[in-house]
PDB file of N, CA and C in Angstrom:
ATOM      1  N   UNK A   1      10.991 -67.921 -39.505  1.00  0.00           N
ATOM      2  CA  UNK A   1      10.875 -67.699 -38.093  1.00  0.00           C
ATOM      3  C   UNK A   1      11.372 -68.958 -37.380  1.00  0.00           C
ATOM      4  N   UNK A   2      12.568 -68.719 -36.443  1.00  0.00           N
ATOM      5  CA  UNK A   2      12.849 -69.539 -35.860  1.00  0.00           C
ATOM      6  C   UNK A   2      11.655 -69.911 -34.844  1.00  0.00           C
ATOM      7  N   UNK A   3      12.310 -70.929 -33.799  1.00  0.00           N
ATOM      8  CA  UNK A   3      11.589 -71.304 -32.760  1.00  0.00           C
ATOM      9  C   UNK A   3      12.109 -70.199 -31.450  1.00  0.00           C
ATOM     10  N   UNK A   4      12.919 -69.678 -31.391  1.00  0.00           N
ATOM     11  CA  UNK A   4      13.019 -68.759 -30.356  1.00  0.00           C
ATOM     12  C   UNK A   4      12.536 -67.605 -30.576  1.00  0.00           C
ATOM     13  N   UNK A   5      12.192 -67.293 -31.900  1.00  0.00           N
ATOM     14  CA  UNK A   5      11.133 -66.125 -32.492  1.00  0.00           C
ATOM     15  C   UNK A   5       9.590 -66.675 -31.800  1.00  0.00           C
ATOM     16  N   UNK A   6       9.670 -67.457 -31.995  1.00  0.00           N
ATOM     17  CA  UNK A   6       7.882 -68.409 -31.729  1.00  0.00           C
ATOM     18  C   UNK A   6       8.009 -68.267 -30.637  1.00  0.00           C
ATOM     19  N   UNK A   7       8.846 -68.509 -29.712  1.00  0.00           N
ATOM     20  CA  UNK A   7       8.828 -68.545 -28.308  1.00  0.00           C
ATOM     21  C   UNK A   7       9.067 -67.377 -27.507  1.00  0.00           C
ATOM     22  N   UNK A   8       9.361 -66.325 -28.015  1.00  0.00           N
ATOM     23  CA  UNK A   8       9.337 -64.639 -27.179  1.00  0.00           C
ATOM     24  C   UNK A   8       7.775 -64.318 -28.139  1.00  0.00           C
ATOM     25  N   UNK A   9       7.557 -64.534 -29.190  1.00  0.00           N
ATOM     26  CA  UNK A   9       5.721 -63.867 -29.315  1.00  0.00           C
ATOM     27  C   UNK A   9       4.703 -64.539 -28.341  1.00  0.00           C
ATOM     28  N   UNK A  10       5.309 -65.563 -27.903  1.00  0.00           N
ATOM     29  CA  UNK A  10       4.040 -66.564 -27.165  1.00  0.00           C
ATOM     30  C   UNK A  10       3.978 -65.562 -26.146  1.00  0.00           C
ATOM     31  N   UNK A  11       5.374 -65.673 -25.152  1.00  0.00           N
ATOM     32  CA  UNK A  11       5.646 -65.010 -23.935  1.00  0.00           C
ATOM     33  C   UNK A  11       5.096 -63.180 -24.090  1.00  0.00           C
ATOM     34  N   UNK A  12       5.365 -62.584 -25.332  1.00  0.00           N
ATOM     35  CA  UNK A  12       4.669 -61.311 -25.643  1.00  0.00           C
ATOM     36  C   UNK A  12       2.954 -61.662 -25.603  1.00  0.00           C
ATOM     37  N   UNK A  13       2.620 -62.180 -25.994  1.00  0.00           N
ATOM     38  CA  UNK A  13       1.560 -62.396 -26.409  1.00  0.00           C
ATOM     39  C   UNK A  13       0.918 -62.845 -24.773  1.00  0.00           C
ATOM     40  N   UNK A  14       1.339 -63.587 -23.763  1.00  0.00           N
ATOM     41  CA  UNK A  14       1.195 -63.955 -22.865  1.00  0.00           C
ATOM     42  C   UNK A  14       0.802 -62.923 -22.054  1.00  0.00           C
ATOM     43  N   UNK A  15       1.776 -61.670 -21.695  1.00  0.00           N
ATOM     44  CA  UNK A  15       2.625 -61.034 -21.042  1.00  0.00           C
ATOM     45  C   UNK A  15       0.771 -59.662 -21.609  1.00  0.00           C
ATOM     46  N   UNK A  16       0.966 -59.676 -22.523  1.00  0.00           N
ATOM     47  CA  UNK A  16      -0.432 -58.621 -23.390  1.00  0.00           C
ATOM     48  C   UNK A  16      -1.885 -59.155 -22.744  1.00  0.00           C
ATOM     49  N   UNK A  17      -1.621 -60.838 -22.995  1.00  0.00           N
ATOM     50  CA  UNK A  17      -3.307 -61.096 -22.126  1.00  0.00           C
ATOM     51  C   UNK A  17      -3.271 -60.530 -20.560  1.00  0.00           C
ATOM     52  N   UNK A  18      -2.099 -60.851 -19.756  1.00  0.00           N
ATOM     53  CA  UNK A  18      -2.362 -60.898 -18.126  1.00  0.00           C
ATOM     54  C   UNK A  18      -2.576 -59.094 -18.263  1.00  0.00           C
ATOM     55  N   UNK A  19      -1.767 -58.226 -19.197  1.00  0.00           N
ATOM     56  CA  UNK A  19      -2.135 -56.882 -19.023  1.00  0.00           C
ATOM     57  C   UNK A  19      -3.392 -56.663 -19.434  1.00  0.00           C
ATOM     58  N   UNK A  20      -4.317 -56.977 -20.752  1.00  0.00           N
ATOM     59  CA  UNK A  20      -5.567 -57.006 -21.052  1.00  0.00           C
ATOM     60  C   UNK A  20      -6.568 -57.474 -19.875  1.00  0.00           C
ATOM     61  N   UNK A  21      -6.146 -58.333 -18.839  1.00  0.00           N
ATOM     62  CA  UNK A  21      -7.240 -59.046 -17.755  1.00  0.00           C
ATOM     63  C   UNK A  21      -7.341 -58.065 -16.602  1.00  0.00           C
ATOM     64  N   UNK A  22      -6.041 -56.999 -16.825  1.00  0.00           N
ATOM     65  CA  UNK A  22      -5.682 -56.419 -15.043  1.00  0.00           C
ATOM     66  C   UNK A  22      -6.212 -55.106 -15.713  1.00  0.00           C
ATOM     67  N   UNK A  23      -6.697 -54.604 -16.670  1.00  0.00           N
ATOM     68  CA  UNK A  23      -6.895 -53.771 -17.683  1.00  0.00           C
ATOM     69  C   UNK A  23      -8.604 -53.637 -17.544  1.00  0.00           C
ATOM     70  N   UNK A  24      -9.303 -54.980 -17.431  1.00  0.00           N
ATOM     71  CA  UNK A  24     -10.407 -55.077 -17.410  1.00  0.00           C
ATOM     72  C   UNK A  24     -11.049 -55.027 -16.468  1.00  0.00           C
ATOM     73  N   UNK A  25     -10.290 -55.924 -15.216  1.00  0.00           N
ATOM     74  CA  UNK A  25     -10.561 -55.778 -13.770  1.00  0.00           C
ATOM     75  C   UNK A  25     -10.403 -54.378 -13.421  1.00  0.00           C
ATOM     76  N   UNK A  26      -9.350 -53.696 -13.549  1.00  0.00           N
ATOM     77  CA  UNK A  26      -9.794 -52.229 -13.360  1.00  0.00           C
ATOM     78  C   UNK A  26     -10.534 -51.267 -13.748  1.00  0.00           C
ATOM     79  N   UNK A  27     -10.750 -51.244 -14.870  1.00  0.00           N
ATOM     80  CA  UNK A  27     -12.140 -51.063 -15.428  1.00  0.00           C
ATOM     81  C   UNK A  27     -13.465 -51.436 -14.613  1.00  0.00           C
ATOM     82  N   UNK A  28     -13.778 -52.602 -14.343  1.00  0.00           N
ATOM     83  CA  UNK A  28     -14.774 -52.817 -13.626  1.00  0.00           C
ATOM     84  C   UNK A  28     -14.737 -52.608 -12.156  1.00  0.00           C
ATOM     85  N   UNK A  29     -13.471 -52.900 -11.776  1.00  0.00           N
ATOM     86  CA  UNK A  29     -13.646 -51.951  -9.772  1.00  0.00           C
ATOM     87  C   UNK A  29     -13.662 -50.318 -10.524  1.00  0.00           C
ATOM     88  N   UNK A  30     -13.517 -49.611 -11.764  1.00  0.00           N
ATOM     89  CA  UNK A  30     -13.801 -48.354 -11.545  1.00  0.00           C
ATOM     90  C   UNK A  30     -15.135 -48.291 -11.424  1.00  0.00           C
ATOM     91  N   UNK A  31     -15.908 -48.695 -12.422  1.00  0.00           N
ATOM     92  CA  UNK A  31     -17.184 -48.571 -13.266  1.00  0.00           C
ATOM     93  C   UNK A  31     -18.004 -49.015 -11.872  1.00  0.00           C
ATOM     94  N   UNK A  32     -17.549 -49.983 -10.987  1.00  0.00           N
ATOM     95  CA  UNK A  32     -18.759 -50.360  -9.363  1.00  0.00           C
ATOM     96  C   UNK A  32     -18.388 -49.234  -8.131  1.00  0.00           C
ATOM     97  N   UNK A  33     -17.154 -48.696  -8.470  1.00  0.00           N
ATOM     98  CA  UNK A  33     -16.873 -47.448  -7.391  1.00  0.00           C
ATOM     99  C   UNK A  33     -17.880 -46.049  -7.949  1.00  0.00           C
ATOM    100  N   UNK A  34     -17.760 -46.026  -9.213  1.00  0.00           N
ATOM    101  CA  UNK A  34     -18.327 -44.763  -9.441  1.00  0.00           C
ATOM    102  C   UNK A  34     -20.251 -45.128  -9.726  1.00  0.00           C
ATOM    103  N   UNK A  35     -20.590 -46.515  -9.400  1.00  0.00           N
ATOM    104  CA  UNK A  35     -21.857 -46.566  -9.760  1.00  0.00           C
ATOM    105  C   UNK A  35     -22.181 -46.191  -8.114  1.00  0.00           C
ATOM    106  N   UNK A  36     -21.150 -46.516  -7.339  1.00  0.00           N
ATOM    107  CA  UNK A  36     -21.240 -46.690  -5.244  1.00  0.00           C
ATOM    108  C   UNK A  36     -21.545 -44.708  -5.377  1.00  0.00           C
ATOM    109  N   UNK A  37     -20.693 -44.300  -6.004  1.00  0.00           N
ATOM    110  CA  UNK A  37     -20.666 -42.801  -6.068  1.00  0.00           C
ATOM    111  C   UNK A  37     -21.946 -42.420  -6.314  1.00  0.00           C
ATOM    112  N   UNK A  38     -22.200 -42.675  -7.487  1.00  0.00           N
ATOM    113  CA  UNK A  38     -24.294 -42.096  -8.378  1.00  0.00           C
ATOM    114  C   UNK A  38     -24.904 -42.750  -7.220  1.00  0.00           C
ATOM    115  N   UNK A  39     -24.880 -43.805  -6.962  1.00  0.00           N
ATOM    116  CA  UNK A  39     -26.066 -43.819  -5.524  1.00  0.00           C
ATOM    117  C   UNK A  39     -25.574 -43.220  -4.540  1.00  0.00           C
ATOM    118  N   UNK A  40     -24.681 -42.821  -3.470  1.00  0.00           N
ATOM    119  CA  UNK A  40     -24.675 -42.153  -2.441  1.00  0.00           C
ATOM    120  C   UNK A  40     -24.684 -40.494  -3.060  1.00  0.00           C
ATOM    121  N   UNK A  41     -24.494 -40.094  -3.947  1.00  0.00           N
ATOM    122  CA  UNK A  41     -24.799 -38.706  -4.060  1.00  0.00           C
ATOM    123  C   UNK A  41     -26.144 -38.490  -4.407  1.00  0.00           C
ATOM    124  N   UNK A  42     -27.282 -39.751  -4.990  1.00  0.00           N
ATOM    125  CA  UNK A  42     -28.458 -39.451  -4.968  1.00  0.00           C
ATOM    126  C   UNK A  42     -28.789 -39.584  -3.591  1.00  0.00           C
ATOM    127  N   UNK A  43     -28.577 -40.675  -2.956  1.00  0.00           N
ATOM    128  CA  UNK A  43     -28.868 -40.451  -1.361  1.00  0.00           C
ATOM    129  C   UNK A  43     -29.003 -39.383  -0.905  1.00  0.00           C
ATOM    130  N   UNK A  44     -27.732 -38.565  -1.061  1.00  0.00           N
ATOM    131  CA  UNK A  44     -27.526 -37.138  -0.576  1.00  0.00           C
ATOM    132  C   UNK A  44     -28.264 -36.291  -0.975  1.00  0.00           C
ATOM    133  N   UNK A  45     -28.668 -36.024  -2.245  1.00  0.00           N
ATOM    134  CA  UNK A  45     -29.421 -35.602  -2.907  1.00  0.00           C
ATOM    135  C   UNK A  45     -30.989 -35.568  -2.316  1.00  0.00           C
ATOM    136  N   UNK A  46     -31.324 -36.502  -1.993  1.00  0.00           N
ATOM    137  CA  UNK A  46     -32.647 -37.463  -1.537  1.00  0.00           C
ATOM    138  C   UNK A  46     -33.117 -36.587  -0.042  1.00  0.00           C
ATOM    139  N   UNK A  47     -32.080 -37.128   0.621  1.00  0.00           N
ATOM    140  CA  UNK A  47     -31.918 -36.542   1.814  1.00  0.00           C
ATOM    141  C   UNK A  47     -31.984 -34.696   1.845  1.00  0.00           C
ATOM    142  N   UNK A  48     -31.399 -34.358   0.867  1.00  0.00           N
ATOM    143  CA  UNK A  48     -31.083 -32.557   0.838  1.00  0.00           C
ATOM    144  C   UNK A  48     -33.167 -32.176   0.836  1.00  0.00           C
ATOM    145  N   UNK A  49     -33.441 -32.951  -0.206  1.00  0.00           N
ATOM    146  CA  UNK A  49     -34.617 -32.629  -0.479  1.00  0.00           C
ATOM    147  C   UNK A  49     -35.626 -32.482   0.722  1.00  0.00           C
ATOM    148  N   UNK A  50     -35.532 -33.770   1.626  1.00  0.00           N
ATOM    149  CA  UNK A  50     -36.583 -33.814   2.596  1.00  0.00           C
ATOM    150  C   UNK A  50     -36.337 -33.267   3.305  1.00  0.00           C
ATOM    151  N   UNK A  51     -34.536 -32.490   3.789  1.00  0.00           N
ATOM    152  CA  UNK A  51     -34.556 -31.623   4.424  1.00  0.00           C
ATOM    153  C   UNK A  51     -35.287 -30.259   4.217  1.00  0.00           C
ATOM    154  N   UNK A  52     -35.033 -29.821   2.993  1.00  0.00           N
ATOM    155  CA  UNK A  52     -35.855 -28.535   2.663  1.00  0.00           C
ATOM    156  C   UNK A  52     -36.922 -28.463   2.918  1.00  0.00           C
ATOM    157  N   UNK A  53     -37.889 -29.336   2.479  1.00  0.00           N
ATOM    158  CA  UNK A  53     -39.462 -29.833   2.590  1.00  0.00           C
ATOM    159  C   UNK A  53     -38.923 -29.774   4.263  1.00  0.00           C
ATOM    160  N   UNK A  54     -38.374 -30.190   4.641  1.00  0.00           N
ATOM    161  CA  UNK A  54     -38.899 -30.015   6.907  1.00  0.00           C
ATOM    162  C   UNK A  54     -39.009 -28.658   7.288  1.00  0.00           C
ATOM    163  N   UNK A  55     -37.630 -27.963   6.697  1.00  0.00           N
ATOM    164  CA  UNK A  55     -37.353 -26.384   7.320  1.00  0.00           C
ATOM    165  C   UNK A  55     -38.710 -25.711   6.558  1.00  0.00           C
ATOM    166  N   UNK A  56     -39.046 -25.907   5.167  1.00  0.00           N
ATOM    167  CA  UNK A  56     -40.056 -25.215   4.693  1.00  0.00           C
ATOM    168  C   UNK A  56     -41.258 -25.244   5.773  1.00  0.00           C
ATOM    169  N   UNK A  57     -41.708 -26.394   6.061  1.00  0.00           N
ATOM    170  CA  UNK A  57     -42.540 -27.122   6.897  1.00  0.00           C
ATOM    171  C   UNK A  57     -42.266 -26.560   8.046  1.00  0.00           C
ATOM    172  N   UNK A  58     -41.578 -26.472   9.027  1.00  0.00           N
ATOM    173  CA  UNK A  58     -41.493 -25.977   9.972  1.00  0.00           C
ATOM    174  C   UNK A  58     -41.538 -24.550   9.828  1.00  0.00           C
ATOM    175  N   UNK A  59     -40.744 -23.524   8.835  1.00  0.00           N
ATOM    176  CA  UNK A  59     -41.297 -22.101   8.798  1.00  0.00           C
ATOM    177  C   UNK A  59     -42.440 -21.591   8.622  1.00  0.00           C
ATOM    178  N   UNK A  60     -43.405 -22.657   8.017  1.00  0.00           N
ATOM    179  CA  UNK A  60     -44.995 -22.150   7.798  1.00  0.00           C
ATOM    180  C   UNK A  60     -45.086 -23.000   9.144  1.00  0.00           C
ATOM    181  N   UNK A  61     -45.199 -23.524  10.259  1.00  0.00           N
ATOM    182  CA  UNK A  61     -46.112 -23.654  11.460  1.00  0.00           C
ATOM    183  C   UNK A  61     -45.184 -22.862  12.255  1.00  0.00           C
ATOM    184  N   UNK A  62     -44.282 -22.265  12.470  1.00  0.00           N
ATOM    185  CA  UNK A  62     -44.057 -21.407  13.530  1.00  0.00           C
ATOM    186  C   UNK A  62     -44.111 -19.682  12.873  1.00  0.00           C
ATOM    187  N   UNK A  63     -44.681 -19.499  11.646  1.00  0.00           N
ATOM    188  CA  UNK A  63     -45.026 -18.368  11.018  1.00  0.00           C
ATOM    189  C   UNK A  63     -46.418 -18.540  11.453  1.00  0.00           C
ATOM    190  N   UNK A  64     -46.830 -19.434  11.570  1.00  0.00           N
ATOM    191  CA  UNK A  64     -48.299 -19.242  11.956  1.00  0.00           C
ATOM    192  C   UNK A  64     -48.984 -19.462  13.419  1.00  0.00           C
ATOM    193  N   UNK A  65     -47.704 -19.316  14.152  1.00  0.00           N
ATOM    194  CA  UNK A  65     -47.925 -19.529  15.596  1.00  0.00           C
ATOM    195  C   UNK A  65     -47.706 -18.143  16.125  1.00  0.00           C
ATOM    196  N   UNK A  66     -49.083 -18.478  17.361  1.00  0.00           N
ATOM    197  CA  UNK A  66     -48.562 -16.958  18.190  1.00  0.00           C
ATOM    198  C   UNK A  66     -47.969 -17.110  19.305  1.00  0.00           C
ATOM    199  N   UNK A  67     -47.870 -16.155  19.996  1.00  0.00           N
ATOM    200  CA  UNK A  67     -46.808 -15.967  21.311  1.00  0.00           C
ATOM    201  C   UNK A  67     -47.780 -16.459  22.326  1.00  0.00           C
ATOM    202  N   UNK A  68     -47.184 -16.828  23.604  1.00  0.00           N
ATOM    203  CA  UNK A  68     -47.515 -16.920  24.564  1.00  0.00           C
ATOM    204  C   UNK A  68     -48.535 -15.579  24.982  1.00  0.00           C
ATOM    205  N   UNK A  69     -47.759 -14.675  24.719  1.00  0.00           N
ATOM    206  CA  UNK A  69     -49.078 -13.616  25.396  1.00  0.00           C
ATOM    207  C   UNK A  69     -49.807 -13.342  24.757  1.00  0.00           C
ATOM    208  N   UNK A  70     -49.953 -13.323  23.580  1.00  0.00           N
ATOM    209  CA  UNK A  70     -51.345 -13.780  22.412  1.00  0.00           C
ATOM    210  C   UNK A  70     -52.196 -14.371  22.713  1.00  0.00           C
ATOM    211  N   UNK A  71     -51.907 -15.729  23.356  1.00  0.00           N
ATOM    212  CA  UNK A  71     -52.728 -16.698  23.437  1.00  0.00           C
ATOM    213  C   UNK A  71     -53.283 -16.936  25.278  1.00  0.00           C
ATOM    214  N   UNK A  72     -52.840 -15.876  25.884  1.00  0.00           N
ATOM    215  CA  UNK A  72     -53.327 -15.681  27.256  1.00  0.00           C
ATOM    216  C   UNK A  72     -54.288 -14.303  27.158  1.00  0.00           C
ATOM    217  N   UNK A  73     -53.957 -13.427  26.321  1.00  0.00           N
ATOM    218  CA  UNK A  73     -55.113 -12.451  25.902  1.00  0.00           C
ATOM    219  C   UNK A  73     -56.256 -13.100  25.245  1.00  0.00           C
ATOM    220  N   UNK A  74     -56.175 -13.878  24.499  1.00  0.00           N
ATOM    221  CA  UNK A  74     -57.034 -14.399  23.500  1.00  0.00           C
ATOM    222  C   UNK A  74     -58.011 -15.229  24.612  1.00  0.00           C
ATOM    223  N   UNK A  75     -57.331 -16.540  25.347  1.00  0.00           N
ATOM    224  CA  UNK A  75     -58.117 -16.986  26.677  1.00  0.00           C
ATOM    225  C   UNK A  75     -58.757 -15.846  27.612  1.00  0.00           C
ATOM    226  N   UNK A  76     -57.993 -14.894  27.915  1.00  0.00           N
ATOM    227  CA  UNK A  76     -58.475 -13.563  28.699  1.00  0.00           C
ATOM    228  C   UNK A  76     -59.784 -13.264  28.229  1.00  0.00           C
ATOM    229  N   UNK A  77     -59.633 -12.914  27.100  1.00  0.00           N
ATOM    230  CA  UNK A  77     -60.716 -12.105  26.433  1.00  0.00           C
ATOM    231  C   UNK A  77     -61.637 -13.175  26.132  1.00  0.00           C
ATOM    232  N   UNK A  78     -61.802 -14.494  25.747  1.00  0.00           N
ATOM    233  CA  UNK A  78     -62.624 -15.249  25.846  1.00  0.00           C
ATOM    234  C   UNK A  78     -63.009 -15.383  27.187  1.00  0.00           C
ATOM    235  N   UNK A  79     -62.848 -15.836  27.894  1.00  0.00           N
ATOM    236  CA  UNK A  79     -62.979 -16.174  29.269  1.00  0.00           C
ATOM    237  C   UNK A  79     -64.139 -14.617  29.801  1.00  0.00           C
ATOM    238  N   UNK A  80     -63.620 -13.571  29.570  1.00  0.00           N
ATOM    239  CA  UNK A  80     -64.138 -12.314  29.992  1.00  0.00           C
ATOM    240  C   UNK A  80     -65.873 -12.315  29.259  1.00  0.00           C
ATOM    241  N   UNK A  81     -65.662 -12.327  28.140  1.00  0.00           N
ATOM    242  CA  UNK A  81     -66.955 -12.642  27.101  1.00  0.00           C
ATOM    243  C   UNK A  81     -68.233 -13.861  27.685  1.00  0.00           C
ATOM    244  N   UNK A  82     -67.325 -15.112  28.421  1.00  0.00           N
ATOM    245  CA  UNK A  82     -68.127 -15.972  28.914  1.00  0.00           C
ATOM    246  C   UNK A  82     -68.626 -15.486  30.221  1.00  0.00           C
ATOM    247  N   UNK A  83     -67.788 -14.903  31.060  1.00  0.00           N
ATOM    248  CA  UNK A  83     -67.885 -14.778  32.594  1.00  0.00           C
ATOM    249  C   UNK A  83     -68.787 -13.469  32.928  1.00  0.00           C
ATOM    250  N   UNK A  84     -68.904 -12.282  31.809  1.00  0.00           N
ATOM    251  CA  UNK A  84     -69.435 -11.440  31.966  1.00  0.00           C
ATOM    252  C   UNK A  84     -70.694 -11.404  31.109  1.00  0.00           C
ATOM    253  N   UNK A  85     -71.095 -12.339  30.389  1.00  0.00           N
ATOM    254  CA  UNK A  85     -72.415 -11.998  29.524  1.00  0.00           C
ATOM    255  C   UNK A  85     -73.640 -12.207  30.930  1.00  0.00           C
TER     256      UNK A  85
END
Protein backbone atom coordinates (compact mmCIF):
# COMPACT_ATOMS: atom_id res chain seq x y z
CA UNK A 1 0.00 0.00 0.00
CA UNK A 2 1.22 3.06 -1.18
CA UNK A 3 0.89 6.39 0.60
CA UNK A 4 -1.79 7.71 -1.72
CA UNK A 5 -3.68 4.42 -0.93
CA UNK A 6 -3.24 5.55 2.93
CA UNK A 7 -4.31 8.82 2.05
CA UNK A 8 -7.87 8.30 0.09
CA UNK A 9 -8.81 5.52 3.19
CA UNK A 10 -8.10 8.31 5.72
CA UNK A 11 -10.26 10.81 3.59
CA UNK A 12 -12.91 7.60 3.14
CA UNK A 13 -12.75 6.89 6.44
CA UNK A 14 -13.14 10.66 7.30
CA UNK A 15 -15.87 11.31 4.85
CA UNK A 16 -17.89 7.74 6.82
CA UNK A 17 -17.38 9.46 10.39
CA UNK A 18 -18.98 13.11 9.37
CA UNK A 19 -21.84 10.68 7.67
CA UNK A 20 -22.03 8.39 10.93
CA UNK A 21 -22.36 11.94 13.19
CA UNK A 22 -25.20 13.53 10.71
CA UNK A 23 -26.65 9.88 10.89
CA UNK A 24 -26.90 10.13 14.63
CA UNK A 25 -27.97 13.67 14.97
CA UNK A 26 -30.83 12.68 12.92
CA UNK A 27 -31.69 9.99 14.69
CA UNK A 28 -31.94 11.94 17.76
CA UNK A 29 -33.97 15.21 16.32
CA UNK A 30 -36.22 12.11 15.15
CA UNK A 31 -36.45 10.14 18.39
CA UNK A 32 -37.22 14.14 20.46
CA UNK A 33 -39.86 15.00 17.58
CA UNK A 34 -41.68 11.82 17.96
CA UNK A 35 -41.26 11.75 21.91
CA UNK A 36 -42.94 15.95 21.31
CA UNK A 37 -45.60 13.69 19.33
CA UNK A 38 -46.42 10.77 22.46
CA UNK A 39 -46.85 13.78 24.70
CA UNK A 40 -49.11 16.07 22.74
CA UNK A 41 -51.30 13.17 21.59
CA UNK A 42 -51.55 12.11 25.27
CA UNK A 43 -52.44 15.70 25.97
CA UNK A 44 -55.08 15.24 23.46
CA UNK A 45 -55.98 12.23 24.68
CA UNK A 46 -56.15 13.74 28.35
CA UNK A 47 -58.13 16.48 27.27
CA UNK A 48 -60.72 14.08 25.01
CA UNK A 49 -61.30 12.39 28.34
CA UNK A 50 -62.35 15.34 30.55
CA UNK A 51 -64.27 16.39 27.82
CA UNK A 52 -66.50 13.33 27.89
CA UNK A 53 -66.64 13.26 31.73
CA UNK A 54 -68.19 17.29 31.20
CA UNK A 55 -70.85 16.40 28.40
CA UNK A 56 -71.60 13.15 30.51
CA UNK A 57 -71.84 15.54 33.49
CA UNK A 58 -73.78 17.98 32.03
CA UNK A 59 -76.41 15.36 30.42
CA UNK A 60 -77.21 13.92 33.88
CA UNK A 61 -77.95 17.66 35.42
CA UNK A 62 -80.02 18.90 32.63
CA UNK A 63 -81.77 15.24 32.43
CA UNK A 64 -82.58 15.95 35.78
CA UNK A 65 -83.82 19.39 35.48
CA UNK A 66 -87.31 20.56 35.06
CA UNK A 67 -88.90 23.22 33.01
CA UNK A 68 -89.79 26.43 33.96
CA UNK A 69 -93.43 25.57 34.16
CA UNK A 70 -92.76 22.62 36.37
CA UNK A 71 -91.27 24.54 38.73
CA UNK A 72 -94.00 27.45 38.84
CA UNK A 73 -96.70 24.63 39.30
CA UNK A 74 -94.69 22.99 41.86
CA UNK A 75 -94.31 26.75 43.78
CA UNK A 76 -98.16 27.10 42.79
CA UNK A 77 -99.15 24.12 44.36
CA UNK A 78 -96.94 24.61 47.31
CA UNK A 79 -97.80 28.01 47.93
CA UNK A 80 -101.72 26.89 47.54
CA UNK A 81 -101.14 24.00 50.33
CA UNK A 82 -99.58 26.83 52.63
CA UNK A 83 -102.11 29.67 51.90
CA UNK A 84 -105.14 27.50 52.09
CA UNK A 85 -104.63 25.08 55.10
Amino acid sequence: MNLIDIFHEDIVLERAKVELRVGIASAIRDLAINNKYSDISKGIEDKNSVIFALKRNIKSVEEGLTGLEDVVNNLSTLFNKIHFK
